[in-house]
PDB file of N, CA and C in Angstrom:
ATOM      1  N   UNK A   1      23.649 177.441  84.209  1.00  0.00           N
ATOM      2  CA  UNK A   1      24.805 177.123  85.021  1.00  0.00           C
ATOM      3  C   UNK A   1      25.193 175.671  84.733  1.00  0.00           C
ATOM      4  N   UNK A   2      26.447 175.598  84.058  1.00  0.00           N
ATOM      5  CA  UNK A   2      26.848 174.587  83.837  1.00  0.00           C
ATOM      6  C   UNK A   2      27.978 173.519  84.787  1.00  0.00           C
ATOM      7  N   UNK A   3      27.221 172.359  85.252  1.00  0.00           N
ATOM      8  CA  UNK A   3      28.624 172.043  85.641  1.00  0.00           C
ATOM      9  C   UNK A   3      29.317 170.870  85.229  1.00  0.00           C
ATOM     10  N   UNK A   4      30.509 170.471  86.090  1.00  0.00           N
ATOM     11  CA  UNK A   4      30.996 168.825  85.384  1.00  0.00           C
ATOM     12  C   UNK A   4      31.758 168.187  86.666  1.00  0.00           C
ATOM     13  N   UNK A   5      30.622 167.358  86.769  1.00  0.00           N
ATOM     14  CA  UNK A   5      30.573 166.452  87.875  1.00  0.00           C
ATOM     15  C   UNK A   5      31.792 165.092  87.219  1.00  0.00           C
ATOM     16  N   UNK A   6      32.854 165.009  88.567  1.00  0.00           N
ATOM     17  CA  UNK A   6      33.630 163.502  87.746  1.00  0.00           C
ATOM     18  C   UNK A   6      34.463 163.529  89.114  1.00  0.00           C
ATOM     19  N   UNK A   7      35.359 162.170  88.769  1.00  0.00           N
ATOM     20  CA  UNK A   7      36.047 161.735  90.243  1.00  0.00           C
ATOM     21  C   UNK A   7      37.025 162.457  90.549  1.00  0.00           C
ATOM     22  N   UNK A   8      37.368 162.611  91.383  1.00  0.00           N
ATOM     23  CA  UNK A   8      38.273 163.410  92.122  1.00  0.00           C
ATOM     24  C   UNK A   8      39.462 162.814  91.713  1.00  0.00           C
ATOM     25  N   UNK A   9      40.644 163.791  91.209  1.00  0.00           N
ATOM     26  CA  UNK A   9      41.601 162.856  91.049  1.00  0.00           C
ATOM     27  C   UNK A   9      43.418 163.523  91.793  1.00  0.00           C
ATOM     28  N   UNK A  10      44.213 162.879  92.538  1.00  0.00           N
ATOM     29  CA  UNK A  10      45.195 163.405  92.953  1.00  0.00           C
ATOM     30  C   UNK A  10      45.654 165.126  92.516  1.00  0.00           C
ATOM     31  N   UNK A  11      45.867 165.345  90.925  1.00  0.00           N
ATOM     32  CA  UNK A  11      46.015 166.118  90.779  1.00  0.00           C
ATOM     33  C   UNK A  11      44.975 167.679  91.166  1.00  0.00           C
ATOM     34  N   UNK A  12      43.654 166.980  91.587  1.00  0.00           N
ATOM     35  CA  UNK A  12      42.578 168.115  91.911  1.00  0.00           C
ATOM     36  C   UNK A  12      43.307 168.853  93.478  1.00  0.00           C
ATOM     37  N   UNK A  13      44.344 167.901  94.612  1.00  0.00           N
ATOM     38  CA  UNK A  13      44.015 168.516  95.698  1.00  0.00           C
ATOM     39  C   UNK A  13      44.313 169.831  95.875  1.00  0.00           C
ATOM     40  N   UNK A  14      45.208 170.700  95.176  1.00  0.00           N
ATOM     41  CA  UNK A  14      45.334 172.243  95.442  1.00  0.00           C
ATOM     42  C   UNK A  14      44.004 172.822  95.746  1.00  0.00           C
ATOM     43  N   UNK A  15      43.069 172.538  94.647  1.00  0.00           N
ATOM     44  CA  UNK A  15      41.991 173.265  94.068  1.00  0.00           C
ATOM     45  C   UNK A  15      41.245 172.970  95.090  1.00  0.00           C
ATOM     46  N   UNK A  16      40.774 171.607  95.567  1.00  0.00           N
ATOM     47  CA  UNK A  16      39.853 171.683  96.494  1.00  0.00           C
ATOM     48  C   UNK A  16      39.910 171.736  97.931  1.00  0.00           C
ATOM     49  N   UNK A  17      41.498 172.111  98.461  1.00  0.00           N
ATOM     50  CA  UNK A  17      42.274 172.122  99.407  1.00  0.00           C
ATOM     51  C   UNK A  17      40.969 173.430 100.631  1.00  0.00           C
ATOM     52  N   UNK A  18      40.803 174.002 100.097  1.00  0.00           N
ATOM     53  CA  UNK A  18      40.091 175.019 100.464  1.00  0.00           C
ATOM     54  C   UNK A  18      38.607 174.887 100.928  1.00  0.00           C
ATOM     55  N   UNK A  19      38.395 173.593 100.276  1.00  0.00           N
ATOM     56  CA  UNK A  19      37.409 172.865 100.852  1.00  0.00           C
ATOM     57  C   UNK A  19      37.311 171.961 101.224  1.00  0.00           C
ATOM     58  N   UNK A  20      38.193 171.273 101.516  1.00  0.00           N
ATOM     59  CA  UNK A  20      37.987 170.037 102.380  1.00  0.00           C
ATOM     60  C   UNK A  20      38.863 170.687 103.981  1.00  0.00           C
ATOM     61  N   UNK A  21      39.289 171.900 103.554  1.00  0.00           N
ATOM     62  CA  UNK A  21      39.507 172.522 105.206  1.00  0.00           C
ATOM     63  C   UNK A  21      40.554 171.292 106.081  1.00  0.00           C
ATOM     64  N   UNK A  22      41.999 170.831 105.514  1.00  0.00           N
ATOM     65  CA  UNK A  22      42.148 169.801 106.591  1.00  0.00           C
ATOM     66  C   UNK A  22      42.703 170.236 107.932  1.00  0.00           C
ATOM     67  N   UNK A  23      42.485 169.301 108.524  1.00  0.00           N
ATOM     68  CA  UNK A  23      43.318 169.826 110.227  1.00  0.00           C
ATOM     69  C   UNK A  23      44.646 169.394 110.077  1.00  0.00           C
ATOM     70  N   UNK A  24      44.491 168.081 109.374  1.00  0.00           N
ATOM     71  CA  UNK A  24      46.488 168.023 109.449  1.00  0.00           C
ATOM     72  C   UNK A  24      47.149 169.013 109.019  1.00  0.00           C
ATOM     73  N   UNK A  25      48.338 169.157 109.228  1.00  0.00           N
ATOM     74  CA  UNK A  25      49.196 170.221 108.434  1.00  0.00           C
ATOM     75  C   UNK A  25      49.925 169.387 107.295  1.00  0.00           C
ATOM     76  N   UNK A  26      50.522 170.039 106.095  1.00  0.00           N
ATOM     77  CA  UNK A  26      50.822 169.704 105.034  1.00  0.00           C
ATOM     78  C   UNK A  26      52.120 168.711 105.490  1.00  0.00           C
ATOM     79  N   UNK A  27      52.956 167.746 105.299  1.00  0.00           N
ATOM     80  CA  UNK A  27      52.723 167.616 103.977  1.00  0.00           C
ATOM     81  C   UNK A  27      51.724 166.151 104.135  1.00  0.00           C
ATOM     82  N   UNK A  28      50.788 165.923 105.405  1.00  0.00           N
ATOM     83  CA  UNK A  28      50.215 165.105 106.223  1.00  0.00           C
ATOM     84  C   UNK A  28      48.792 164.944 105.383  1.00  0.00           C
ATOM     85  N   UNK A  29      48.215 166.700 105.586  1.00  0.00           N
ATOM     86  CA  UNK A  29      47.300 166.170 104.883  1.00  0.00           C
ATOM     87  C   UNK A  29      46.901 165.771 103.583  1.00  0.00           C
ATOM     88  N   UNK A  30      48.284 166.480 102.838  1.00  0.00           N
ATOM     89  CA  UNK A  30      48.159 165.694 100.788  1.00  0.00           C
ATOM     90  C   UNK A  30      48.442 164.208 100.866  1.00  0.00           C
ATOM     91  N   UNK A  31      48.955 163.681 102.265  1.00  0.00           N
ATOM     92  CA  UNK A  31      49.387 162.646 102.083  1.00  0.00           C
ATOM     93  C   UNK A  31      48.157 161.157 102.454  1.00  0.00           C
ATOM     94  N   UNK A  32      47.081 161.842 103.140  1.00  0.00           N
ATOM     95  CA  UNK A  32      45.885 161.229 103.667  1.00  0.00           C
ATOM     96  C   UNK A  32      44.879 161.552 102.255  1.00  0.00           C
ATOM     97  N   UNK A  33      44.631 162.410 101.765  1.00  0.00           N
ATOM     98  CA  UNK A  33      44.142 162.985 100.499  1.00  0.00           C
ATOM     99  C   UNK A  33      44.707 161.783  99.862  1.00  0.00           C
ATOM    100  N   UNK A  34      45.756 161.495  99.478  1.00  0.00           N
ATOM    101  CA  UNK A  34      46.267 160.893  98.162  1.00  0.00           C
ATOM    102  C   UNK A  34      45.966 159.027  98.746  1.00  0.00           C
ATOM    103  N   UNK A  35      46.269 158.926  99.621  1.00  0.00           N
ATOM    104  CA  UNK A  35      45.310 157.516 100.020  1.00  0.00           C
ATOM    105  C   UNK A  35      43.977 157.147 100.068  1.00  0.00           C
ATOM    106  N   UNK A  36      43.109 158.250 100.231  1.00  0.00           N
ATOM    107  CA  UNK A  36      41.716 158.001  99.882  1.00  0.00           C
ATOM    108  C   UNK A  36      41.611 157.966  98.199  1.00  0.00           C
ATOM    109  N   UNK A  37      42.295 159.204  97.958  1.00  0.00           N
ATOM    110  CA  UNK A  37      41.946 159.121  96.325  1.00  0.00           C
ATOM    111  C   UNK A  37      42.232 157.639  95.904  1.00  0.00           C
ATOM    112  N   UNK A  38      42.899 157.141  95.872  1.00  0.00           N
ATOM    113  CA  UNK A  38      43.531 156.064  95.903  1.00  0.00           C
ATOM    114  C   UNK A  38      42.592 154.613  95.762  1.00  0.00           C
ATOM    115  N   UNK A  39      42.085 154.843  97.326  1.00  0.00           N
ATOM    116  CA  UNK A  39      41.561 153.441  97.853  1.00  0.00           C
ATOM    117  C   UNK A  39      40.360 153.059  96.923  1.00  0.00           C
ATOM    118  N   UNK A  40      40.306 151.714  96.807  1.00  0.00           N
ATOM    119  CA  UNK A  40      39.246 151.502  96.403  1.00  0.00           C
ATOM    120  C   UNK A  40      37.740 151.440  97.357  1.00  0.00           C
ATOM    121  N   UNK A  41      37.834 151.555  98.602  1.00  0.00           N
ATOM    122  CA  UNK A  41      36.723 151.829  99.491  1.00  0.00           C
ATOM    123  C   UNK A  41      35.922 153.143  99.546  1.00  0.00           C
ATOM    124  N   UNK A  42      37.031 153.999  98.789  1.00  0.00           N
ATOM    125  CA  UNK A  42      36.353 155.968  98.851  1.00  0.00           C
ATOM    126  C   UNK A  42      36.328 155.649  97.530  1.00  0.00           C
ATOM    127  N   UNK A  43      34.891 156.699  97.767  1.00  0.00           N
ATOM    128  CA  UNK A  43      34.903 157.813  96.758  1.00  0.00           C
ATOM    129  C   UNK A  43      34.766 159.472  96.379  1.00  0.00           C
ATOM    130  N   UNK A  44      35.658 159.977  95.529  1.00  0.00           N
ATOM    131  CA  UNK A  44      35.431 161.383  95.798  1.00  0.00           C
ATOM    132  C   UNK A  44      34.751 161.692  94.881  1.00  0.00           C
ATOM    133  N   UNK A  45      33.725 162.373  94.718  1.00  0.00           N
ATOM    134  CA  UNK A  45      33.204 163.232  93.381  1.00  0.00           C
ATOM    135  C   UNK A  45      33.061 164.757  93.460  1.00  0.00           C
ATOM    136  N   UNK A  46      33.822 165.380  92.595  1.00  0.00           N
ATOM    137  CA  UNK A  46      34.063 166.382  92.618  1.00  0.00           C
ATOM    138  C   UNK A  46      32.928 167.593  91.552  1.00  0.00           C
ATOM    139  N   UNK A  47      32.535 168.624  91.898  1.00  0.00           N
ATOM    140  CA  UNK A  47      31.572 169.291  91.288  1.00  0.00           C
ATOM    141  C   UNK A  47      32.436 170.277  90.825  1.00  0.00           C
ATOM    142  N   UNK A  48      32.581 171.147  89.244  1.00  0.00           N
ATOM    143  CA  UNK A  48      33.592 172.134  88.627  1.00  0.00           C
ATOM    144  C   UNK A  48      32.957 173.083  87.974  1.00  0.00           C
ATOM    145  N   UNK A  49      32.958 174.052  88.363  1.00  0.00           N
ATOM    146  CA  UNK A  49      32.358 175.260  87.670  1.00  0.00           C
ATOM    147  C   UNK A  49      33.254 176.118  86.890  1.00  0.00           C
ATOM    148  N   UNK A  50      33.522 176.051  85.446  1.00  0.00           N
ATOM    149  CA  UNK A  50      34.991 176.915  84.879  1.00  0.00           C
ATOM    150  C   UNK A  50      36.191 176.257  85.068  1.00  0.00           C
ATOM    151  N   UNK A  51      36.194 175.527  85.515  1.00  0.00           N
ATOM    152  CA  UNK A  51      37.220 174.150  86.002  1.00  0.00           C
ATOM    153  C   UNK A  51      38.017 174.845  87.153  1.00  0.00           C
ATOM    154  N   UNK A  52      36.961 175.174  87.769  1.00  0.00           N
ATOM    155  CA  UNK A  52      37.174 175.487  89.639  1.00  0.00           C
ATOM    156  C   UNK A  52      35.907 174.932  90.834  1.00  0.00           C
ATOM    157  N   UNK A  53      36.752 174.413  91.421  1.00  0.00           N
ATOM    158  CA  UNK A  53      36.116 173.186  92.297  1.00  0.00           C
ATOM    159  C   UNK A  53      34.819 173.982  92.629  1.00  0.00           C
ATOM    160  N   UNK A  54      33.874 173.534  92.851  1.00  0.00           N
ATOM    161  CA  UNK A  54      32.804 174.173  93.693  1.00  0.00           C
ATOM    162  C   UNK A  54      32.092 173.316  94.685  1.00  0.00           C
ATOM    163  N   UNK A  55      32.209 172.020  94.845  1.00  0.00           N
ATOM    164  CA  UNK A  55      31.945 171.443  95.720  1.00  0.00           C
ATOM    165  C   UNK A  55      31.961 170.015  95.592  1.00  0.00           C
ATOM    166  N   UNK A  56      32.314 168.961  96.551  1.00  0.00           N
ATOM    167  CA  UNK A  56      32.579 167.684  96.418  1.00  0.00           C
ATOM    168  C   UNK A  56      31.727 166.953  97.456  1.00  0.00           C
ATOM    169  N   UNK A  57      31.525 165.160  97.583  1.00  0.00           N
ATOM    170  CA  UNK A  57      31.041 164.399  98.151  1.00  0.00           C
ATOM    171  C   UNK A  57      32.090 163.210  98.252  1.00  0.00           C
ATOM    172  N   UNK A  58      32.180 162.821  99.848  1.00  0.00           N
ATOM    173  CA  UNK A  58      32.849 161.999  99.968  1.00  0.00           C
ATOM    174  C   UNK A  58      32.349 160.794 100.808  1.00  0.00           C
ATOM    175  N   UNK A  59      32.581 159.291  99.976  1.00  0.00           N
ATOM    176  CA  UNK A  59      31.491 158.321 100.291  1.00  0.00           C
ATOM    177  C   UNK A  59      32.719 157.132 100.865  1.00  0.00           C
ATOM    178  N   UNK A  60      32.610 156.427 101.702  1.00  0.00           N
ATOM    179  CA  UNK A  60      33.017 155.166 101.893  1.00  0.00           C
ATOM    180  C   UNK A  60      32.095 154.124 102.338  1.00  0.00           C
ATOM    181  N   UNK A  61      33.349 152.819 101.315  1.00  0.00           N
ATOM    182  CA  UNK A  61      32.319 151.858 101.621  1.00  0.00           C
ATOM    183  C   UNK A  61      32.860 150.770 102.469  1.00  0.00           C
ATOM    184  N   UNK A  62      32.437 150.492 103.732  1.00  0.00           N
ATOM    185  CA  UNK A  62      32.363 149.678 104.727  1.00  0.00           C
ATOM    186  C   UNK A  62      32.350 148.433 104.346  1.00  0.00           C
ATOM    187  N   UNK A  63      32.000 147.785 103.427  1.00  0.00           N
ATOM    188  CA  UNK A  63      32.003 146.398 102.855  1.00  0.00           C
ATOM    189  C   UNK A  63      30.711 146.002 103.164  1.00  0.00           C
ATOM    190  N   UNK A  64      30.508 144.000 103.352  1.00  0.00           N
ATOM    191  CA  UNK A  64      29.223 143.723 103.242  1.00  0.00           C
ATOM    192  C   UNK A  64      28.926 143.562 104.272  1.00  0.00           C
ATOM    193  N   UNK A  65      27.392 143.237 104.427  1.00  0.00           N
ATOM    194  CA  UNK A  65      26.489 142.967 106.038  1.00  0.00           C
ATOM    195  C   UNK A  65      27.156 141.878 106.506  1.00  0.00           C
ATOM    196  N   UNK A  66      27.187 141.315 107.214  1.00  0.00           N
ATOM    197  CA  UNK A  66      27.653 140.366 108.241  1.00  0.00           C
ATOM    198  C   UNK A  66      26.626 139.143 107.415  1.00  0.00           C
ATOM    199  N   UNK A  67      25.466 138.825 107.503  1.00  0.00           N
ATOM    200  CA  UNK A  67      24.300 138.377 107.425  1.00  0.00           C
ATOM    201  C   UNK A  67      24.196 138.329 106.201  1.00  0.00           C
ATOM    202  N   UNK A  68      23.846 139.354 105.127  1.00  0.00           N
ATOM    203  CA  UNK A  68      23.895 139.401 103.674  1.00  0.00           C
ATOM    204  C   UNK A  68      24.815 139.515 102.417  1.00  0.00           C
ATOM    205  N   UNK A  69      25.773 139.729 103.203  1.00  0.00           N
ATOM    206  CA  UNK A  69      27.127 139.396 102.328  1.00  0.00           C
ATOM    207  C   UNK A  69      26.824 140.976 101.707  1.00  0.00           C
ATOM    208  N   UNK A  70      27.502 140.369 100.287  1.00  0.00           N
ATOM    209  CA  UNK A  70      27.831 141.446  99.051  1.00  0.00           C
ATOM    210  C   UNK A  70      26.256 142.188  98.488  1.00  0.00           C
ATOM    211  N   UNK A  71      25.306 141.079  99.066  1.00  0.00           N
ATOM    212  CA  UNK A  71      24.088 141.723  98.851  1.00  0.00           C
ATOM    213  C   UNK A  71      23.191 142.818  99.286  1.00  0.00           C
ATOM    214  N   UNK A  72      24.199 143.254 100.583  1.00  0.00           N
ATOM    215  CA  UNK A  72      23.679 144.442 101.281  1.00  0.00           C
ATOM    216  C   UNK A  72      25.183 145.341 101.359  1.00  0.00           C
ATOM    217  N   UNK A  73      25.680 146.256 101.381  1.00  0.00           N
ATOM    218  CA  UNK A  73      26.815 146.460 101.647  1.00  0.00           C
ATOM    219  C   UNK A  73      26.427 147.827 102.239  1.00  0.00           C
ATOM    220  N   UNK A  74      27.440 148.268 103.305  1.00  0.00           N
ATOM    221  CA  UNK A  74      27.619 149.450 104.322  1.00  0.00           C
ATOM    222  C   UNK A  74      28.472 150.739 103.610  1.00  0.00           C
ATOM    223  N   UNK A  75      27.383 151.357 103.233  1.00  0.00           N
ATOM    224  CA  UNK A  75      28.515 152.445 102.565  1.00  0.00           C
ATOM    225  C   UNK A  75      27.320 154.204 103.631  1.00  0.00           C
ATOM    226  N   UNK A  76      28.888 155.045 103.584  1.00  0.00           N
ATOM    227  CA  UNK A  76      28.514 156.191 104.110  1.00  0.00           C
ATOM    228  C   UNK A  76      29.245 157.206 104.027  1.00  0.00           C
ATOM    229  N   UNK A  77      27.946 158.189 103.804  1.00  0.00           N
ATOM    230  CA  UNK A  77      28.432 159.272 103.090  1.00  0.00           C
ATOM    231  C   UNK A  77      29.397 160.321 104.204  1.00  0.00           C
ATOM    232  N   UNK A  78      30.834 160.774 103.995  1.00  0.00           N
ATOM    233  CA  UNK A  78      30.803 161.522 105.340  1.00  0.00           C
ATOM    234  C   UNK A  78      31.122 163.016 104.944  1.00  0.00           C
ATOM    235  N   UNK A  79      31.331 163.657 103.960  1.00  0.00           N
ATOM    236  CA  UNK A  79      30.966 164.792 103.629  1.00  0.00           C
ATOM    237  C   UNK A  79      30.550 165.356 102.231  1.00  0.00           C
ATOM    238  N   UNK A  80      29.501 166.582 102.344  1.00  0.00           N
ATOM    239  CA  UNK A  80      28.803 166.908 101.023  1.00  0.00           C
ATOM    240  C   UNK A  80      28.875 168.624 101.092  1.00  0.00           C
ATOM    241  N   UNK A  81      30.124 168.779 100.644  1.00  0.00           N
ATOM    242  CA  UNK A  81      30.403 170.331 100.738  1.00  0.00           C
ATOM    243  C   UNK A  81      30.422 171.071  98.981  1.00  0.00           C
ATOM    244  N   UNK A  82      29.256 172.333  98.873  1.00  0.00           N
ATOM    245  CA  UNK A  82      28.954 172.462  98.363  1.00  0.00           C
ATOM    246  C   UNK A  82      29.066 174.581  98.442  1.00  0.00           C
ATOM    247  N   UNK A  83      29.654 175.315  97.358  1.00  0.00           N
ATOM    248  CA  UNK A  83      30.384 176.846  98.053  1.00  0.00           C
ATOM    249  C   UNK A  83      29.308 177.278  97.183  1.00  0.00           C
ATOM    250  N   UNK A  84      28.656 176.971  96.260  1.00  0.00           N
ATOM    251  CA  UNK A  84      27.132 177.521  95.656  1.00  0.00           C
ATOM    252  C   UNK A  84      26.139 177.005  95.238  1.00  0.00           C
ATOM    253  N   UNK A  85      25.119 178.035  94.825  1.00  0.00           N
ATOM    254  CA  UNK A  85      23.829 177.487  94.737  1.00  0.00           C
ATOM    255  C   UNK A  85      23.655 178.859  94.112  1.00  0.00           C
ATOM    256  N   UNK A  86      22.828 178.481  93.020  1.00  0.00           N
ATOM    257  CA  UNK A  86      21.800 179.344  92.311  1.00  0.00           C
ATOM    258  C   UNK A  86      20.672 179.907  93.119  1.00  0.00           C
ATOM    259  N   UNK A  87      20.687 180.974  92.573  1.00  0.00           N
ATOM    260  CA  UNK A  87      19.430 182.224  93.076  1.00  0.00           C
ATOM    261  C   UNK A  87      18.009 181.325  92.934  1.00  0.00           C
ATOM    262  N   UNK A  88      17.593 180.559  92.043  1.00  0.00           N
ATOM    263  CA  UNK A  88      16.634 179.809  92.267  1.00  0.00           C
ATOM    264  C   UNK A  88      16.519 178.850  93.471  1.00  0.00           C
ATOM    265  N   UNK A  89      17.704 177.957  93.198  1.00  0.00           N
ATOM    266  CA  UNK A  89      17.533 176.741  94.339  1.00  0.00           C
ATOM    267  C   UNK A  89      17.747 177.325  95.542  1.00  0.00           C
ATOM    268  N   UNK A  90      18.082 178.819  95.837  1.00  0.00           N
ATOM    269  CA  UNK A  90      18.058 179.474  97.388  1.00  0.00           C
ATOM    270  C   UNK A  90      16.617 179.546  97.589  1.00  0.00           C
ATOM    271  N   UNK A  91      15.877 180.249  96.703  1.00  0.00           N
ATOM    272  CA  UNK A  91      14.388 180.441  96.955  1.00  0.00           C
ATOM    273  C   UNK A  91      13.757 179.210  96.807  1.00  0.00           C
ATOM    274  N   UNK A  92      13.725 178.012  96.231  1.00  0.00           N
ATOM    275  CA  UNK A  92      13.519 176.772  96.472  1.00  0.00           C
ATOM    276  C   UNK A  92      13.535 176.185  98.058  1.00  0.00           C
ATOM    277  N   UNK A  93      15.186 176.015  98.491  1.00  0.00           N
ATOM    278  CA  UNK A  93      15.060 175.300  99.694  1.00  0.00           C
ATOM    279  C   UNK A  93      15.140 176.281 100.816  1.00  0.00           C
ATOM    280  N   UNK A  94      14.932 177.827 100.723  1.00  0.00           N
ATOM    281  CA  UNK A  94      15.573 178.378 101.788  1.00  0.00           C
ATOM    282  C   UNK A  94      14.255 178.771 103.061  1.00  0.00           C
ATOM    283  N   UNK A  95      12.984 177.790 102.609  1.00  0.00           N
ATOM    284  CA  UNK A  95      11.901 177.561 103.635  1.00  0.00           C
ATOM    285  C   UNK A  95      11.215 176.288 103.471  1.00  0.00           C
ATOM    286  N   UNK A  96      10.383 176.013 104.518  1.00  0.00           N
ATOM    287  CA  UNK A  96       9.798 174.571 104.213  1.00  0.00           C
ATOM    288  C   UNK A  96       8.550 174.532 104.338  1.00  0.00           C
ATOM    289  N   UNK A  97       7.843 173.638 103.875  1.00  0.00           N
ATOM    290  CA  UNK A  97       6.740 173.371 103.851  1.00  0.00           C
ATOM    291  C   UNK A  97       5.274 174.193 104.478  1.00  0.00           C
ATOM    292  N   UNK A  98       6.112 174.606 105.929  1.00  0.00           N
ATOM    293  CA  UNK A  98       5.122 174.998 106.615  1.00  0.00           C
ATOM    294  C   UNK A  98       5.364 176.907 106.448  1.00  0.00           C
ATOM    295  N   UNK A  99       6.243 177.201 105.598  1.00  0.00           N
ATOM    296  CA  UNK A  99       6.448 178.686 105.100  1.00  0.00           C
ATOM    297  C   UNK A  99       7.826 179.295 106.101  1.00  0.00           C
ATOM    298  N   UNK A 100       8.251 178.516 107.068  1.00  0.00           N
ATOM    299  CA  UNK A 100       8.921 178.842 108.239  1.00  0.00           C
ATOM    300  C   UNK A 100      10.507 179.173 106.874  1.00  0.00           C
ATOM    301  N   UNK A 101      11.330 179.687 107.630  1.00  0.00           N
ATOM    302  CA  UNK A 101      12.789 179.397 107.124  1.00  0.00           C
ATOM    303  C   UNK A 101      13.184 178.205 107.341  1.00  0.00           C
ATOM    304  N   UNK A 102      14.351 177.739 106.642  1.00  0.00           N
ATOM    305  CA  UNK A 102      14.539 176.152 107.655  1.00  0.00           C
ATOM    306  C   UNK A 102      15.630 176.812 108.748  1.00  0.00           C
ATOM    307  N   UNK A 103      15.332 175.802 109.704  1.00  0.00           N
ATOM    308  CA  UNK A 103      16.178 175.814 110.969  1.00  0.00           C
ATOM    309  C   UNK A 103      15.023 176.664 112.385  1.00  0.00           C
ATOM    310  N   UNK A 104      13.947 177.563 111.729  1.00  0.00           N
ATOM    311  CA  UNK A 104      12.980 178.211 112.903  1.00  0.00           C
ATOM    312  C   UNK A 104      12.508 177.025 113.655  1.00  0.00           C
ATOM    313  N   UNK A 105      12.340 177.265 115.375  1.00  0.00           N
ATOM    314  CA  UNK A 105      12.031 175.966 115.645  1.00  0.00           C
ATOM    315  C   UNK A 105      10.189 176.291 115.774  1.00  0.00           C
ATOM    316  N   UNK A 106       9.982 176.928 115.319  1.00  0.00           N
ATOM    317  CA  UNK A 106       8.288 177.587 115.101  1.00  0.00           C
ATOM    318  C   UNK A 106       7.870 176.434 113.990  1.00  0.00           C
ATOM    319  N   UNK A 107       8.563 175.786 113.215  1.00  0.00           N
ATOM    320  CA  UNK A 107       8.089 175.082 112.409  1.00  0.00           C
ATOM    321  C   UNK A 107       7.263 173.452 112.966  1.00  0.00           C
ATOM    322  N   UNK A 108       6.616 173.243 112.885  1.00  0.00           N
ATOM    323  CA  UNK A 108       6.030 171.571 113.424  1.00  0.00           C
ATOM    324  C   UNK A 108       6.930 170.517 112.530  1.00  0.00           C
ATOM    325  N   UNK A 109       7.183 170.909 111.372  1.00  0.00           N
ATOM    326  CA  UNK A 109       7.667 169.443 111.022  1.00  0.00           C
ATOM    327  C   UNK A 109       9.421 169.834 111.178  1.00  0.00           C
ATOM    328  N   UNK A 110      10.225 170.374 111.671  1.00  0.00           N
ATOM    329  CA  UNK A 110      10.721 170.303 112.175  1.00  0.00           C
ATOM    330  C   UNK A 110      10.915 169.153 113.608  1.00  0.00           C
TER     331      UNK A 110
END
């Protein structure tokens, strides 16, 4: 499974429209879309399978610490939407440690 991870760019929003799910209505939300793409504080990275979106991460950065300047800087991630996963990495993460599923609250490290 091949993919091709790269930045999100204006022309992607049709494609990933479907996943970023917005609440505004059009033509509001291409228009909030096209300012993040934009800004230099976001970032989008987009994941393409066949050169159809399959899932993206969206990061901003808050600037520097108060205290440490440029040497610490506030960045956060606020979404990591992702429409697949391989038959392996399901059987990989789809229990934890203690054999539970994730999310059972039977688990301790939970």
């Amino acid at each position: 499974m091949i993919f091709a991870i790269r930045p999100v760019q204006l022309i992607d929003y049709e494609d990933l429209r479907p996943l970023i799910d917005p609440h505004d209505p059009e033509p509001k939300a291409m228009q909030v879309f096209a300012r993040l793409v934009g800004a230099d504080s976001c970032a989008i990275i987009g994941a393409y399978r066949d050169d159809r979106a399959v899932g993206y991460v969206a990061a901003q950065d808050y600037g520097p610490h108060l205290r440490h300047g440029d040497f610490h800087r506030i960045v956060r991630m606020h979404d990591l939407i992702v429409t697949e996963i391989s038959a392996r990495a399901r059987r990989r993460y789809s229990t934890t440690e203690c054999g539970n599923r994730v999310g059972e609250r039977s688990c301790p490290l939970r």
